[in-house]
N, C-alpha and C. Protein backbone atom coordinates (compact mmCIF):
# COMPACT_ATOMS: atom_id res chain seq x y z
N UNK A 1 0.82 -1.17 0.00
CA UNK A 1 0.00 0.00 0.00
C UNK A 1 0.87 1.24 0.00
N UNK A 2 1.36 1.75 -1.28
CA UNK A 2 2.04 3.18 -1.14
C UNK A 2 1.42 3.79 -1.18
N UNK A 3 2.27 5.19 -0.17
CA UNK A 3 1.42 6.64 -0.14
C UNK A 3 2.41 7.37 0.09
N UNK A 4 2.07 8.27 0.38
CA UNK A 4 3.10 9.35 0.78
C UNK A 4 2.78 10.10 2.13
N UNK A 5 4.07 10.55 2.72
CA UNK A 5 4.41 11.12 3.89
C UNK A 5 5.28 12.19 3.82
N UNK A 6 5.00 13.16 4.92
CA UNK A 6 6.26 14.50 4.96
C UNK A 6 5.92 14.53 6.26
N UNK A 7 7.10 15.04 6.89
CA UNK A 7 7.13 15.37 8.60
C UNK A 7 8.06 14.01 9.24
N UNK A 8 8.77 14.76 10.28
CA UNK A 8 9.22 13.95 10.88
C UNK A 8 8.84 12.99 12.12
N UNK A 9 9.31 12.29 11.74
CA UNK A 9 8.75 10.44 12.36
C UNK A 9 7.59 9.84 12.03
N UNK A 10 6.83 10.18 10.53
CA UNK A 10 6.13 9.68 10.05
C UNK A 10 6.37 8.41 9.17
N UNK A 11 5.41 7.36 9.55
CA UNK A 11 5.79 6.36 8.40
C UNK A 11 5.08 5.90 7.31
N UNK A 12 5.52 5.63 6.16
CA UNK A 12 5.29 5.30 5.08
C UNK A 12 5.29 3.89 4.58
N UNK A 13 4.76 3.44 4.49
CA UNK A 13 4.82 1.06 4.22
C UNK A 13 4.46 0.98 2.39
N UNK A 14 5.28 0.61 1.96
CA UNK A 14 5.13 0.10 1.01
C UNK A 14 5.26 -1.61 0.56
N UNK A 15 4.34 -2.73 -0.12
CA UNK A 15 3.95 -3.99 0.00
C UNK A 15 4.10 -3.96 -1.47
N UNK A 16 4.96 -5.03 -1.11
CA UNK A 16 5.00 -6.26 -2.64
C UNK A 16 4.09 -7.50 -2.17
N UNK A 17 2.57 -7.78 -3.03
CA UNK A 17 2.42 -8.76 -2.67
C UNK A 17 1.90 -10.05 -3.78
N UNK A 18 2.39 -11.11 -2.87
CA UNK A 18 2.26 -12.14 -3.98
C UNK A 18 1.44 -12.39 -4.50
N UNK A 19 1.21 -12.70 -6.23
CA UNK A 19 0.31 -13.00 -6.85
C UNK A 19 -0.99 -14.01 -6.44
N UNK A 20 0.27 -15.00 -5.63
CA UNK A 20 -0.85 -16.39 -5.31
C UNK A 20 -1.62 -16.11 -4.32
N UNK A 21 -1.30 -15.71 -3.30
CA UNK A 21 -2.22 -14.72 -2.01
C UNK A 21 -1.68 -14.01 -1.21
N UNK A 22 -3.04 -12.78 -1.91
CA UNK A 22 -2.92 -11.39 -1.01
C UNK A 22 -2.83 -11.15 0.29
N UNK A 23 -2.63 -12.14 0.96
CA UNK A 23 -2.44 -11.80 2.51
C UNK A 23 -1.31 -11.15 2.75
N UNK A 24 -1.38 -10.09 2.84
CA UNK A 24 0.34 -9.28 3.70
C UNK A 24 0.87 -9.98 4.40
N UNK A 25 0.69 -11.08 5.31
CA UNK A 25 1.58 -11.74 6.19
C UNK A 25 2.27 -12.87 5.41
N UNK A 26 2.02 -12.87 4.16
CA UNK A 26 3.04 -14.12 3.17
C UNK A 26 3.96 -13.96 3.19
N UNK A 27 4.67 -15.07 3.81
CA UNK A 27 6.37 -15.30 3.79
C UNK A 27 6.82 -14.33 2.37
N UNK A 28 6.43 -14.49 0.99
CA UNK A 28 6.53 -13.93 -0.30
C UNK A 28 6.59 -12.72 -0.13
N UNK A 29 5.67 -12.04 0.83
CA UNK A 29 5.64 -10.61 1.08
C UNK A 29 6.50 -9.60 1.49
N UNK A 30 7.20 -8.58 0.43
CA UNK A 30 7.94 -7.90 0.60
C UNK A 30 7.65 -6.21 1.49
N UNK A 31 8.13 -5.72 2.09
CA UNK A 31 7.83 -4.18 3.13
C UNK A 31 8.73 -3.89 3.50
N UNK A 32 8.73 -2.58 2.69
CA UNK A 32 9.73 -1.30 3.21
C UNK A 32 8.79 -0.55 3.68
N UNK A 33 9.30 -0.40 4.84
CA UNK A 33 8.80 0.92 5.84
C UNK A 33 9.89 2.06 5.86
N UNK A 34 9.64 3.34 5.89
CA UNK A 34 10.03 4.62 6.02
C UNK A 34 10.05 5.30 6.78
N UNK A 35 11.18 5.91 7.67
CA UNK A 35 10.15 6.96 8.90
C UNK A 35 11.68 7.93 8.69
N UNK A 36 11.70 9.11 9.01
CA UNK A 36 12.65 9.90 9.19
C UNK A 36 12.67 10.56 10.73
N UNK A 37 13.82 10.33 11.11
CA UNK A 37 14.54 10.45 12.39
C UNK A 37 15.63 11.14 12.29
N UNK A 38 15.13 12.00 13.17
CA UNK A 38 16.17 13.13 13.53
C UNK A 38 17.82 13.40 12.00
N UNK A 39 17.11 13.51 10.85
CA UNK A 39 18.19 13.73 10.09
C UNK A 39 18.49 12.58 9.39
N UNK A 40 17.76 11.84 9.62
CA UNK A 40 18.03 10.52 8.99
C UNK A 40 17.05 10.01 8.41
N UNK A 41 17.09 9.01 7.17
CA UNK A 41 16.35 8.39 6.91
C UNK A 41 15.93 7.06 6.93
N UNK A 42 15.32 6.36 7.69
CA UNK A 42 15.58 4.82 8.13
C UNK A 42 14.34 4.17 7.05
N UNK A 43 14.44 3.23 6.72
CA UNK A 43 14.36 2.06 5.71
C UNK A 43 14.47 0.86 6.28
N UNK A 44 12.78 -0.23 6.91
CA UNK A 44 13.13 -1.14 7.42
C UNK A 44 12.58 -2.05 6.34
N UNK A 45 13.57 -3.20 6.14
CA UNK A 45 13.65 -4.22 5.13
C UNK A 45 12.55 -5.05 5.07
N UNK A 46 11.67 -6.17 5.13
CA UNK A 46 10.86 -7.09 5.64
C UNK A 46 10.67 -7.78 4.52
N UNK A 47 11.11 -9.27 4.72
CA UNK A 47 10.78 -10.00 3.52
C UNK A 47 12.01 -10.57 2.38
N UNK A 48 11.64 -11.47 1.62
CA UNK A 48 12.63 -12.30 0.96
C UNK A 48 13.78 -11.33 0.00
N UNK A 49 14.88 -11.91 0.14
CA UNK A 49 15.81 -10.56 -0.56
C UNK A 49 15.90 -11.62 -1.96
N UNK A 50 14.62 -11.06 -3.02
CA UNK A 50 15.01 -11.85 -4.29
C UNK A 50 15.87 -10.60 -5.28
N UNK A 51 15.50 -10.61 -6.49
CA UNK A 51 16.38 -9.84 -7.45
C UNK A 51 15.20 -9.05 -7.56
N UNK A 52 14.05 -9.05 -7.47
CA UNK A 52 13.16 -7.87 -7.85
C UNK A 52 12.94 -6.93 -6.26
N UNK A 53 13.04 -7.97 -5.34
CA UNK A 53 13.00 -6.67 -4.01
C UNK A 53 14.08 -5.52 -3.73
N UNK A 54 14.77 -6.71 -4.03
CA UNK A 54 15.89 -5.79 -3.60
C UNK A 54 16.62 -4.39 -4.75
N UNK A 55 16.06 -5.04 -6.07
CA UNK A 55 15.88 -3.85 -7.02
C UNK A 55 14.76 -2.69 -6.69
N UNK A 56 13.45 -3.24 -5.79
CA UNK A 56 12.42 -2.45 -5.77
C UNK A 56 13.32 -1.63 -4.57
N UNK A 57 14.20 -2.57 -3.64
CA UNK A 57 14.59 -1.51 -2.31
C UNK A 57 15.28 0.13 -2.77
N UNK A 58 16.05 -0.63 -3.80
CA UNK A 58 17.50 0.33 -4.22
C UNK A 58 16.76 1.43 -4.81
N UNK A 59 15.46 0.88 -5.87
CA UNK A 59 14.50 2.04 -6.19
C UNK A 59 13.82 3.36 -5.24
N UNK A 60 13.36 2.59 -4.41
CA UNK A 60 12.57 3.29 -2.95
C UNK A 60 13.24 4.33 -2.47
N UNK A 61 14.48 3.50 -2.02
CA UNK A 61 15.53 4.72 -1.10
C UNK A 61 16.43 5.99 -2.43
N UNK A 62 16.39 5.34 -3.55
CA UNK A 62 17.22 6.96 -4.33
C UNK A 62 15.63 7.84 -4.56
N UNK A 63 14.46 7.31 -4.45
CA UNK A 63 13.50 8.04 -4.71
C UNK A 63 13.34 9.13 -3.83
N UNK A 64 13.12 8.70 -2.73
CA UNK A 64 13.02 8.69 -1.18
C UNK A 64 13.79 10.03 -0.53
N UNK A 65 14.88 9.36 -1.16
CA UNK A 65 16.03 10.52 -0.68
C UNK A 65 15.77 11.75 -1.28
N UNK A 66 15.80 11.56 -2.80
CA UNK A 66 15.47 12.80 -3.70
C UNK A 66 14.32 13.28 -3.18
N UNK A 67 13.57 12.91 -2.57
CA UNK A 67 11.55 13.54 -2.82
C UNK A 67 12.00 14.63 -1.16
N UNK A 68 12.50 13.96 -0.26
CA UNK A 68 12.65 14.59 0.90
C UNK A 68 13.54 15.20 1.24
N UNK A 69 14.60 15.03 0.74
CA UNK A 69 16.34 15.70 0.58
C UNK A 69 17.23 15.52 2.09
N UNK A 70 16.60 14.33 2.07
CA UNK A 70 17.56 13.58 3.50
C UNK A 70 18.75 12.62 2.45
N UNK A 71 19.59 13.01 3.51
CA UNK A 71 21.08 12.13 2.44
C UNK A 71 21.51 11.58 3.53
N UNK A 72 21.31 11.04 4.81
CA UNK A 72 21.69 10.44 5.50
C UNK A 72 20.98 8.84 5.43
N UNK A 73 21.19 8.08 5.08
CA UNK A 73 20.29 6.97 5.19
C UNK A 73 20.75 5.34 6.00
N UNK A 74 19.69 4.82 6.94
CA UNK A 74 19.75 3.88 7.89
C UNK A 74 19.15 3.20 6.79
N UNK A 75 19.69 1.75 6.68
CA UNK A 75 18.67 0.82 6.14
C UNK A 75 18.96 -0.43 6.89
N UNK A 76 17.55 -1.09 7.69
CA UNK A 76 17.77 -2.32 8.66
C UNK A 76 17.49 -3.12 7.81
N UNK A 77 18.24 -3.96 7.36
CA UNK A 77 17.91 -5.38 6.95
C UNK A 77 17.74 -6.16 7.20
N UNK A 78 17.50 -6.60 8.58
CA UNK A 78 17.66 -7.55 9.77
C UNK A 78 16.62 -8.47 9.80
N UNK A 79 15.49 -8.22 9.76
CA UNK A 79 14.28 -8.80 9.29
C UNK A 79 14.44 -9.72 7.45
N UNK A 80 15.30 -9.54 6.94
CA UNK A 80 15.39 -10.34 5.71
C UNK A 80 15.97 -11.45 5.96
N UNK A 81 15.06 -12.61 5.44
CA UNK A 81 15.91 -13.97 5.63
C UNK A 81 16.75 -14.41 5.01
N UNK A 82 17.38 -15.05 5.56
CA UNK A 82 19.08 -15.60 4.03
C UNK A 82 18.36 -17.13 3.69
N UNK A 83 18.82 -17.29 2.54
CA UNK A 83 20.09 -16.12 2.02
C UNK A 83 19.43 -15.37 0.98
N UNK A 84 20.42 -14.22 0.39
CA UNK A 84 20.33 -13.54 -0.35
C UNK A 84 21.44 -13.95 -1.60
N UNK A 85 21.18 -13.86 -2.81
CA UNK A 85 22.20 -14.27 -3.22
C UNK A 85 23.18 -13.33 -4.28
N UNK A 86 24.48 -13.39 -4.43
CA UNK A 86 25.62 -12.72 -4.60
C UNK A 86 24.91 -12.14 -5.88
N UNK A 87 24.11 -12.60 -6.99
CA UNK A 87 23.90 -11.87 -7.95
C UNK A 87 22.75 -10.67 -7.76
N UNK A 88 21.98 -11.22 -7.16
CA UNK A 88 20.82 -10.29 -6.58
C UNK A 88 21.26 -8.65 -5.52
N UNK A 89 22.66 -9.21 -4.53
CA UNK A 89 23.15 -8.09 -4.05
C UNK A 89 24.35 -7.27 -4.91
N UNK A 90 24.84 -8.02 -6.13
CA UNK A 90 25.53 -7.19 -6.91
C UNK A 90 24.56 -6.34 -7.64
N UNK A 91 23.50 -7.00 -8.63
CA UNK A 91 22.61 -6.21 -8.57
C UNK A 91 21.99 -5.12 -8.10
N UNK A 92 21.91 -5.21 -7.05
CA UNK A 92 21.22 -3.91 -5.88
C UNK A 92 22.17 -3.09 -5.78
N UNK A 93 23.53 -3.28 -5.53
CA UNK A 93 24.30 -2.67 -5.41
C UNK A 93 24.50 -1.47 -7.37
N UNK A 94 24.69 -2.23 -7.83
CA UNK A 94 24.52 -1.32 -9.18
C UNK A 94 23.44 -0.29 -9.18
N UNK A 95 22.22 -1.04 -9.09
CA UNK A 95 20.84 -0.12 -9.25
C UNK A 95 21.29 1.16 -8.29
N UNK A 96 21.66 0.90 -6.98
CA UNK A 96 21.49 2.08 -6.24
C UNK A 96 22.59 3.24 -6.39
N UNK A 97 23.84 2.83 -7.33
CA UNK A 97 24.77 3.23 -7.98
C UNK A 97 24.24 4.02 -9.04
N UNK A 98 23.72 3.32 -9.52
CA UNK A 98 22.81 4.26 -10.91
C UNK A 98 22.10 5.46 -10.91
N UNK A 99 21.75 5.37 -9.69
CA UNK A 99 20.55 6.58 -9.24
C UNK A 99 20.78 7.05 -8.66
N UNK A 100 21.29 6.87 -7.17
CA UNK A 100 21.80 7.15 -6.11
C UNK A 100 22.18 9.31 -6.04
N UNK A 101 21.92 10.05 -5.74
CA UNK A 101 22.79 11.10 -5.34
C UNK A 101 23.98 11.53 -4.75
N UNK A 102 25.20 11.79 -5.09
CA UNK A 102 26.06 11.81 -4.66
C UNK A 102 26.06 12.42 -2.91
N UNK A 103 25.14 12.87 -2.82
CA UNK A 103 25.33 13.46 -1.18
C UNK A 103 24.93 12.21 -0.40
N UNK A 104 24.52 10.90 -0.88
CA UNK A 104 23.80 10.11 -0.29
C UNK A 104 24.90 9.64 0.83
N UNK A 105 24.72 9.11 2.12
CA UNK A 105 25.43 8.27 2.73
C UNK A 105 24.38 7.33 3.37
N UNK A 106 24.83 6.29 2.99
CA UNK A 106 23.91 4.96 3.69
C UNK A 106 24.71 3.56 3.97
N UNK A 107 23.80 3.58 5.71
CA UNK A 107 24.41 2.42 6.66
C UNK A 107 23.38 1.37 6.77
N UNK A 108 23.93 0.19 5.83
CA UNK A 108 23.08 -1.10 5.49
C UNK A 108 23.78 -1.35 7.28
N UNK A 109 22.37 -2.21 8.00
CA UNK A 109 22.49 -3.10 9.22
C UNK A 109 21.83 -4.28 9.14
N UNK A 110 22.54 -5.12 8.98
CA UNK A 110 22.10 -6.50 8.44
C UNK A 110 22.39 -7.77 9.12
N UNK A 111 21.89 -8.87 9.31
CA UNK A 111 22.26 -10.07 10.24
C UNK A 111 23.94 -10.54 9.81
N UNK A 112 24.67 -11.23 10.72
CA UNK A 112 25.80 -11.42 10.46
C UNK A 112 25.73 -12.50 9.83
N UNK A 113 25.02 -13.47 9.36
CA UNK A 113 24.99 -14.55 8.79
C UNK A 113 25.23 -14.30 6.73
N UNK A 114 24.38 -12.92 6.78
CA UNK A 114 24.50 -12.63 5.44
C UNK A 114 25.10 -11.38 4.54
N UNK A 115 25.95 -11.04 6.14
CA UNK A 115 26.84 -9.67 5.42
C UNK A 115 28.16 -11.18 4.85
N UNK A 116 28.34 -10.45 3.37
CA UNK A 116 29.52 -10.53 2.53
C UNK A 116 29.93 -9.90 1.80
N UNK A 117 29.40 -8.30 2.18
CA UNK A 117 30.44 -7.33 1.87
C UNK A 117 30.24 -6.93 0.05
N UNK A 118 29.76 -7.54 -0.58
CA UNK A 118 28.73 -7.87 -2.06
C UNK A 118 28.87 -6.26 -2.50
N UNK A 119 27.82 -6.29 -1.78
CA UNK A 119 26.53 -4.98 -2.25
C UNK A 119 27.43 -3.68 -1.80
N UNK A 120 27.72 -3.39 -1.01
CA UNK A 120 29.10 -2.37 -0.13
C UNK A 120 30.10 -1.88 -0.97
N UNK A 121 30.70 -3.58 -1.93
CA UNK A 121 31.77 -3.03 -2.71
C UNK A 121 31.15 -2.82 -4.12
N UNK A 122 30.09 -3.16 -4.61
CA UNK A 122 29.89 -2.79 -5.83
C UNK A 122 29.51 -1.82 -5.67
N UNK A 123 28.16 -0.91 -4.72
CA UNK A 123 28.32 0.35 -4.55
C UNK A 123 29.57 1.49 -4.47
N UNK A 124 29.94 1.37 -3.38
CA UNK A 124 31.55 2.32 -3.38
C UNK A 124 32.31 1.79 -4.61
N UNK A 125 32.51 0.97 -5.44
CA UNK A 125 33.28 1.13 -6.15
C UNK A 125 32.83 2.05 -7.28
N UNK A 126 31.42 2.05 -7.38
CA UNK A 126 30.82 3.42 -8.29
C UNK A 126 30.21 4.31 -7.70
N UNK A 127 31.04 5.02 -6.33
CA UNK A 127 31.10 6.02 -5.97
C UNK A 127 30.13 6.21 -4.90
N UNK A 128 29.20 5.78 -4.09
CA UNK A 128 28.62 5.69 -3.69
C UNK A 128 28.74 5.47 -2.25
N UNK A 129 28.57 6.29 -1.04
CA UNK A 129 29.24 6.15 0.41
C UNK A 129 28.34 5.05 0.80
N UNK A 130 28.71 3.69 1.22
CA UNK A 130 28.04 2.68 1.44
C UNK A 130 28.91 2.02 2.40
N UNK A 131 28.07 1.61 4.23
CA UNK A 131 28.77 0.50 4.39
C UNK A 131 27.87 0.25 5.05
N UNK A 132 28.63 -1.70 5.40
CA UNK A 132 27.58 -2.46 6.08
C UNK A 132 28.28 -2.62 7.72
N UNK A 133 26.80 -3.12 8.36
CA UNK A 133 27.44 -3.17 9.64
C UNK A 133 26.71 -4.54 10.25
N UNK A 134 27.04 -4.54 11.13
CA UNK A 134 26.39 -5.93 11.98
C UNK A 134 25.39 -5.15 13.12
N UNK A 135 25.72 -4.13 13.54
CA UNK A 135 25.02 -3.33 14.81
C UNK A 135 24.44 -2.17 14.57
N UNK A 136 23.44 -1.29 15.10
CA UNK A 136 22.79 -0.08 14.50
C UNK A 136 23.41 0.48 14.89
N UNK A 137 23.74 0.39 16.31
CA UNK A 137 25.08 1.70 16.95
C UNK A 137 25.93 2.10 16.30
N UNK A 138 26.77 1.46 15.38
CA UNK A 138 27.82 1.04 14.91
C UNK A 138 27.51 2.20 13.74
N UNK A 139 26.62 1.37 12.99
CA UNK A 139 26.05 2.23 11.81
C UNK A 139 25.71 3.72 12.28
N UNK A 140 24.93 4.05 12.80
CA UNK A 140 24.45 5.43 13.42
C UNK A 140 25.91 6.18 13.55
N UNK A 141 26.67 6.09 14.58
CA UNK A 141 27.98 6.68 14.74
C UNK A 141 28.58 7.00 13.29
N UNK A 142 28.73 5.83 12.28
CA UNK A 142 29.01 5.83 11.32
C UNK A 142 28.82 7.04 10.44
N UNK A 143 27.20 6.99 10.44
CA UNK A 143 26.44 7.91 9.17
C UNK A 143 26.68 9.54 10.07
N UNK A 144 26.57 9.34 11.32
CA UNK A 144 27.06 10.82 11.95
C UNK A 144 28.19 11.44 11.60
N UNK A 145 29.05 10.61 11.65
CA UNK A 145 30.70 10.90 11.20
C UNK A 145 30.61 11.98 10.07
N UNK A 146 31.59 12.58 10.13
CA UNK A 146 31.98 13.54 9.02
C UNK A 146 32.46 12.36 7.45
N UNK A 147 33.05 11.10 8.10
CA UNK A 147 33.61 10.17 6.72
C UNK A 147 32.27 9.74 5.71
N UNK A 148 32.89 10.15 4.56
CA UNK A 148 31.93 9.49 3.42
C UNK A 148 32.24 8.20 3.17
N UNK A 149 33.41 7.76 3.47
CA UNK A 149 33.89 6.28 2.67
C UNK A 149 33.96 5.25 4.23
């Protein structure tokens, strides 16, 4: 169900849902949620990391960023089950390369089972301030920092 939101700590849910049934609670069922915090923009993941979500994610957040002009960005991935696989996060990693705004900085927080670092280096290698973390703290400090890389 997309819509739109402005103001801070409002949220926004957007649903991928499966053809075979519409129930939102289908394992199949993809949700990005939106809320902006204090300068930031957080992006919570929910749902299978195939090659079209995670293209729809990379879509969401350069949109996202542009529509509201937050360049700080949290994205929890934590809620996505593994695996994910290496072509699908090279993938994502390109898309959000493609579009992306150069002011962007964004801290993927993701389970430790399925950080491999993929998506991180194909982003930054086309320029793009991207890293992953295992902890939100970690990340947060991160995206505060004055470092882009």
């Amino acid at each position: 169900m997309p819509g739109s939101t402005r103001g801070n700590g409002e949220l926004e849910v957007s649903r991928g849902v499966n053809p075979k049934n519409h129930a939102t609670a289908d394992m199949d069922t993809f949700e990005i949620q939106t809320v902006e915090e204090g300068g930031i923009l957080r992006f919570t993941l929910k749902g299978p990391g195939s090659y079209k979500n995670l293209l729809q994610a990379a879509a969401t957040i350069i949109a996202e960023t542009k529509r509201r002009a937050i360049w700080h960005v949290l994205c929890d991935a934590t809620a996505m089950p593994a695996p994910m696989g290496a072509f699908e996060k090279f993938e994502a990693g390109v898309e959000l390369a493609r579009g992306a705004d150069p002011r962007m900085k964004m801290a993927v927080v993701a389970r430790v089972e399925v950080i491999d670092y993929i998506f991180e280096n194909v982003a930054r290698s086309r320029g793009v301030a991207v890293a992953v973390f295992r902890h939100e703290g970690a990340a947060l400090q991160w995206l505060r920092s004055g470092k882009m890389g």
